[in-house]
N, C-alpha and C. Protein backbone atom coordinates (compact mmCIF):
# COMPACT_ATOMS: atom_id res chain seq x y z
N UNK A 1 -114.48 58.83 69.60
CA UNK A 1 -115.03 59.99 68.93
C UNK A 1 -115.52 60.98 69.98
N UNK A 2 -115.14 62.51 69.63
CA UNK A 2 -115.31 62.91 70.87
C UNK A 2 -117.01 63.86 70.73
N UNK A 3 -117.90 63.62 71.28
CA UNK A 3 -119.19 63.88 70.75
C UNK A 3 -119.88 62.87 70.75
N UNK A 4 -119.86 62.13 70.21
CA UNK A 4 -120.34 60.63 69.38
C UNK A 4 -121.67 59.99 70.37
N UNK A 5 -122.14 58.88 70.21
CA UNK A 5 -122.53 58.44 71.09
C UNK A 5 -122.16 57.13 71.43
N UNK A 6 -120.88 57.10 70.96
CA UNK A 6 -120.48 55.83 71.32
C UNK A 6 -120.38 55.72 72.92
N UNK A 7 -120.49 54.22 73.89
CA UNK A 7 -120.16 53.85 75.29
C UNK A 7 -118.89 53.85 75.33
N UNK A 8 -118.49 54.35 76.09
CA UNK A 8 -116.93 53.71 77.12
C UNK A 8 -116.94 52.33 77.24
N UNK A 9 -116.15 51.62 76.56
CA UNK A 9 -115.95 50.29 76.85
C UNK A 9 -115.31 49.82 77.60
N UNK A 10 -115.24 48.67 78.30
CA UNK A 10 -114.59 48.25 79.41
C UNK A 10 -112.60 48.11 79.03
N UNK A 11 -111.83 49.08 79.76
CA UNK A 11 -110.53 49.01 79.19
C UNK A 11 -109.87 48.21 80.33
N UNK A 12 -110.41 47.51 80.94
CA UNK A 12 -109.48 47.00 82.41
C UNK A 12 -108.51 46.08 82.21
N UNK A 13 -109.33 45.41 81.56
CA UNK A 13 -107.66 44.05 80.35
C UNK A 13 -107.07 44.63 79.35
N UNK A 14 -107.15 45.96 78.91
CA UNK A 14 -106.53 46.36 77.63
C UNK A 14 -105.13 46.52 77.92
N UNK A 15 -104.18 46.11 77.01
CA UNK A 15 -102.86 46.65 77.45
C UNK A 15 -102.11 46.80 76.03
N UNK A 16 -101.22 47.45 75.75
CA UNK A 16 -100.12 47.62 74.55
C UNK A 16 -99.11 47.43 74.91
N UNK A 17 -97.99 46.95 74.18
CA UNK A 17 -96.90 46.54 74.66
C UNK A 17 -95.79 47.68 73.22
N UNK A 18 -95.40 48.75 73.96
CA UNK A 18 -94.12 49.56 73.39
C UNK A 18 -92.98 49.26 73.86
N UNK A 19 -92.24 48.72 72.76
CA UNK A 19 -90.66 48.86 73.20
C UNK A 19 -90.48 47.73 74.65
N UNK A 20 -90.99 47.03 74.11
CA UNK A 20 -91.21 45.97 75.39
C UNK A 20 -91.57 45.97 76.79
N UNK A 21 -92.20 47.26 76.77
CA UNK A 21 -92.76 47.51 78.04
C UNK A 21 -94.78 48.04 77.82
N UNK A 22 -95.26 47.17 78.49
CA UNK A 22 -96.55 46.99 79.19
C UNK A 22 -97.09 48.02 79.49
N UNK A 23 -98.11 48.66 78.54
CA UNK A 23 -98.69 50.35 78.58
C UNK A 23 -100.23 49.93 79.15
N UNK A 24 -100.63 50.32 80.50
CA UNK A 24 -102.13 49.62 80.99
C UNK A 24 -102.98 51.45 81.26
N UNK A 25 -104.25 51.52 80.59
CA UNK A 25 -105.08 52.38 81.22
C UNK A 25 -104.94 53.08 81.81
N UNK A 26 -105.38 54.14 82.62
CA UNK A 26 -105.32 55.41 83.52
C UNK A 26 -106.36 55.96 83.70
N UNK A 27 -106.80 56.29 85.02
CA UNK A 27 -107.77 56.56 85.22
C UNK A 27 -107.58 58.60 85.11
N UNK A 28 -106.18 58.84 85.34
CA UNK A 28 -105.83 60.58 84.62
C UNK A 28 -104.49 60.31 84.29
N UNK A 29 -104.51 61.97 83.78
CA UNK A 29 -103.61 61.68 82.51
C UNK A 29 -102.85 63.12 83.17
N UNK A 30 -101.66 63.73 83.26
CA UNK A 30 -100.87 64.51 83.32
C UNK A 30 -100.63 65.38 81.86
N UNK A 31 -101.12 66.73 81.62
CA UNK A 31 -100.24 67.23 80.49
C UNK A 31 -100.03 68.60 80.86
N UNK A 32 -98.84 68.67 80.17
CA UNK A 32 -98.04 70.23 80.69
C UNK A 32 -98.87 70.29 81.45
N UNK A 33 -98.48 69.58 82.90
CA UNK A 33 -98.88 70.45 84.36
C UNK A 33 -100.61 69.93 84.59
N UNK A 34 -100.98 70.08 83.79
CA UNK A 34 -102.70 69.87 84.54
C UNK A 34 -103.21 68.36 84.23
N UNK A 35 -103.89 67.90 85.01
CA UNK A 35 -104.25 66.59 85.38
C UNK A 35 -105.55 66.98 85.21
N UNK A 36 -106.25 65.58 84.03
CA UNK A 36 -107.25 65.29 83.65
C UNK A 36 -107.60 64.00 83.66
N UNK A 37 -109.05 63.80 84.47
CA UNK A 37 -109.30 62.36 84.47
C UNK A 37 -110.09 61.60 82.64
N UNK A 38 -110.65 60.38 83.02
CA UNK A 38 -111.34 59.92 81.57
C UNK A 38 -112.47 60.89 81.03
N UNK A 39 -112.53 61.50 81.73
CA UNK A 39 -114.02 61.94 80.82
C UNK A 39 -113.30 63.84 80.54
N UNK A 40 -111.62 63.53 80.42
CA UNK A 40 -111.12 65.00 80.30
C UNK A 40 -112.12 66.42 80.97
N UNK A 41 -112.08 66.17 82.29
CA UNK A 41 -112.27 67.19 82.88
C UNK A 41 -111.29 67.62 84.12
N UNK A 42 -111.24 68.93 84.08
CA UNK A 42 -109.36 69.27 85.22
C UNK A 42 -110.13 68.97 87.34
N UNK A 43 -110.92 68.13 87.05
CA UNK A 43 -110.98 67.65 88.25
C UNK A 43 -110.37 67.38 89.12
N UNK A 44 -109.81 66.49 88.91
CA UNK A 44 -108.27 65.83 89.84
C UNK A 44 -107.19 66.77 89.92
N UNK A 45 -107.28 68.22 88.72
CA UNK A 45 -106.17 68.84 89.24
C UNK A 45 -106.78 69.95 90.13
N UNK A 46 -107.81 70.66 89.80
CA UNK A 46 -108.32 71.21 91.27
C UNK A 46 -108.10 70.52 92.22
N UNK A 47 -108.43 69.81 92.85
CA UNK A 47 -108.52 69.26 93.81
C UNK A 47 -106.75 69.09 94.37
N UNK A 48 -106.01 68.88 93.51
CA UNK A 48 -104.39 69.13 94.04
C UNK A 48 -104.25 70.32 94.00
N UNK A 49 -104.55 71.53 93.54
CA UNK A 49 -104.34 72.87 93.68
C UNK A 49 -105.22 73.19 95.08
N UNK A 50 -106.57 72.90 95.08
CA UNK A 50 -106.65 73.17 96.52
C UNK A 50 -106.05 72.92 97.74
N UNK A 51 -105.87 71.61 97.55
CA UNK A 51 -104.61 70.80 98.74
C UNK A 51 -103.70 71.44 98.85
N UNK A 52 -103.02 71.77 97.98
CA UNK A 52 -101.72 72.73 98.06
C UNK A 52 -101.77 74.14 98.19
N UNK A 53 -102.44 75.06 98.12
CA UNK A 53 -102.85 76.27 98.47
C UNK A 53 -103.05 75.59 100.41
N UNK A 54 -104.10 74.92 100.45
CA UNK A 54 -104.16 74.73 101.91
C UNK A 54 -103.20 74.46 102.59
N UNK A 55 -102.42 73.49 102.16
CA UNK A 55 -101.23 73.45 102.77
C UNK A 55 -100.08 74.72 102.82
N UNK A 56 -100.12 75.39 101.82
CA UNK A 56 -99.28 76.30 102.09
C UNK A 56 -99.91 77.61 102.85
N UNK A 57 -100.95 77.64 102.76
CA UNK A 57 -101.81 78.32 103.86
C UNK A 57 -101.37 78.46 105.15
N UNK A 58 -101.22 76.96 105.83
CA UNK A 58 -101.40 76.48 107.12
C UNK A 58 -100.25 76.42 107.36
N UNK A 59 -99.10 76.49 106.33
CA UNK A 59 -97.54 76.45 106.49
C UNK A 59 -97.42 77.98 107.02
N UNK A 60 -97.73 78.95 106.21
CA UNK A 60 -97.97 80.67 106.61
C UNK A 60 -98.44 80.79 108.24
N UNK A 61 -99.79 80.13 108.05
CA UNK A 61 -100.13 80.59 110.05
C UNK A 61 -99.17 80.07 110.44
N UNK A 62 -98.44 79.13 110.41
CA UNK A 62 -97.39 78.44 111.53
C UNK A 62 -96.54 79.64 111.44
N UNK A 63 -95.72 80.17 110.49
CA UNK A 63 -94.79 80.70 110.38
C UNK A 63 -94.89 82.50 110.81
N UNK A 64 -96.32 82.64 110.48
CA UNK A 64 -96.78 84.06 110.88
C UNK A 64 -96.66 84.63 112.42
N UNK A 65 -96.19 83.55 113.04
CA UNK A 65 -96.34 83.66 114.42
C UNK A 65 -94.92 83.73 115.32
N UNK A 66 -94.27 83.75 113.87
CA UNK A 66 -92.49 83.75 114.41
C UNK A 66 -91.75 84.86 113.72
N UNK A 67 -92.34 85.62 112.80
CA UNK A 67 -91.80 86.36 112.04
C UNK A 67 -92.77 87.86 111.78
N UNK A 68 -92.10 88.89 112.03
CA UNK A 68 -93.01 89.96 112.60
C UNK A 68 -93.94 90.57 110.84
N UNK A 69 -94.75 91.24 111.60
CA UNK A 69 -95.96 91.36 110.29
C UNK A 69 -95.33 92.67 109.22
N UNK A 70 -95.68 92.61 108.20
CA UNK A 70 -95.10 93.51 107.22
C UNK A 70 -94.46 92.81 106.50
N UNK A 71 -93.69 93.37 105.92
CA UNK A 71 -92.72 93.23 104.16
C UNK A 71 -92.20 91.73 104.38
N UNK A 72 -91.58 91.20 105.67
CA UNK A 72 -90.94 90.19 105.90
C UNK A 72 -92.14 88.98 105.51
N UNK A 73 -93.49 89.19 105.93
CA UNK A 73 -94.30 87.99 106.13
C UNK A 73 -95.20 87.83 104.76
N UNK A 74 -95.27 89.45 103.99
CA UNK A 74 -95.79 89.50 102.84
C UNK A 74 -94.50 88.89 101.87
N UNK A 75 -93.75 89.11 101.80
CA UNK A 75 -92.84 88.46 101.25
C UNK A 75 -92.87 86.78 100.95
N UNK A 76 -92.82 86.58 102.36
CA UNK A 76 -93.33 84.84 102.34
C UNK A 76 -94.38 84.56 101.93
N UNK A 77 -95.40 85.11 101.64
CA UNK A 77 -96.45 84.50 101.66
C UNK A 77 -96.84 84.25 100.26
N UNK A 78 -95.88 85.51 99.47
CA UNK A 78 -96.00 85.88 97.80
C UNK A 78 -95.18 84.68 97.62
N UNK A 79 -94.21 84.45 98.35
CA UNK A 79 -92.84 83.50 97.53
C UNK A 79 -93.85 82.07 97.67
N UNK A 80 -94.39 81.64 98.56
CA UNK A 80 -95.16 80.74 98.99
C UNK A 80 -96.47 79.93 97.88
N UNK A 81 -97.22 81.01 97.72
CA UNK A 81 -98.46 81.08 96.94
C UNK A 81 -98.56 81.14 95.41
N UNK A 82 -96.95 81.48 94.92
CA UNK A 82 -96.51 81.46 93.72
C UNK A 82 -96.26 79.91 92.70
C-alpha cells in the first residue's frame, strides 16, 4: 500500500516461478529509461546520469585538444551531451 503504514518485509527468500523461470527481488527496477530503487526514488538513475555526463565530459577535454575550437568542437560536444 503505497502511504500505509505497513513495514517492508523481509523479501530475500521470496521468489515466483513464471513460465518456469525463477523471478527473485531487486533492489531497482528499470522503466522506460529511468531507474528506481525500493523505496521508488530516481536515485540510482542520477547517479548514472552523472557518471555519464562526466564521462563524456572528460571524453570532450581529451578530444578538445586535437580538434580546433569553434563549430567543429561545438558540434561534438552537442552530438556528445545529447
Amino acid at each position: 500500500m503505497i502511504g500505509g503504514k505497513a513495514k517492508k518485509k523481509d523479501t530475500s527468500a521470496f521468489t515466483i516461478r513464471v513460465g518456469g523461470v525463477e523471478l527473485h527481488p531487486s533492489d531497482e527496477i528499470e522503466f522506460l529509461g529511468v531507474k528506481f530503487d525500493s523505496d521508488f526514488t530516481t536515485a540510482p538513475h542520477n547517479a548514472y546520469v552523472v557518471k555519464a555526463a562526466k564521462q563524456r565530459a572528460a571524453l570532450i577535454s581529451r578530444l578538445a585538444v586535437h580538434i580546433p575550437r569553434g563549430k567543429y568542437l561545438r558540434q561534438l560536444a552537442r552530438g556528445l551531451m545529447v
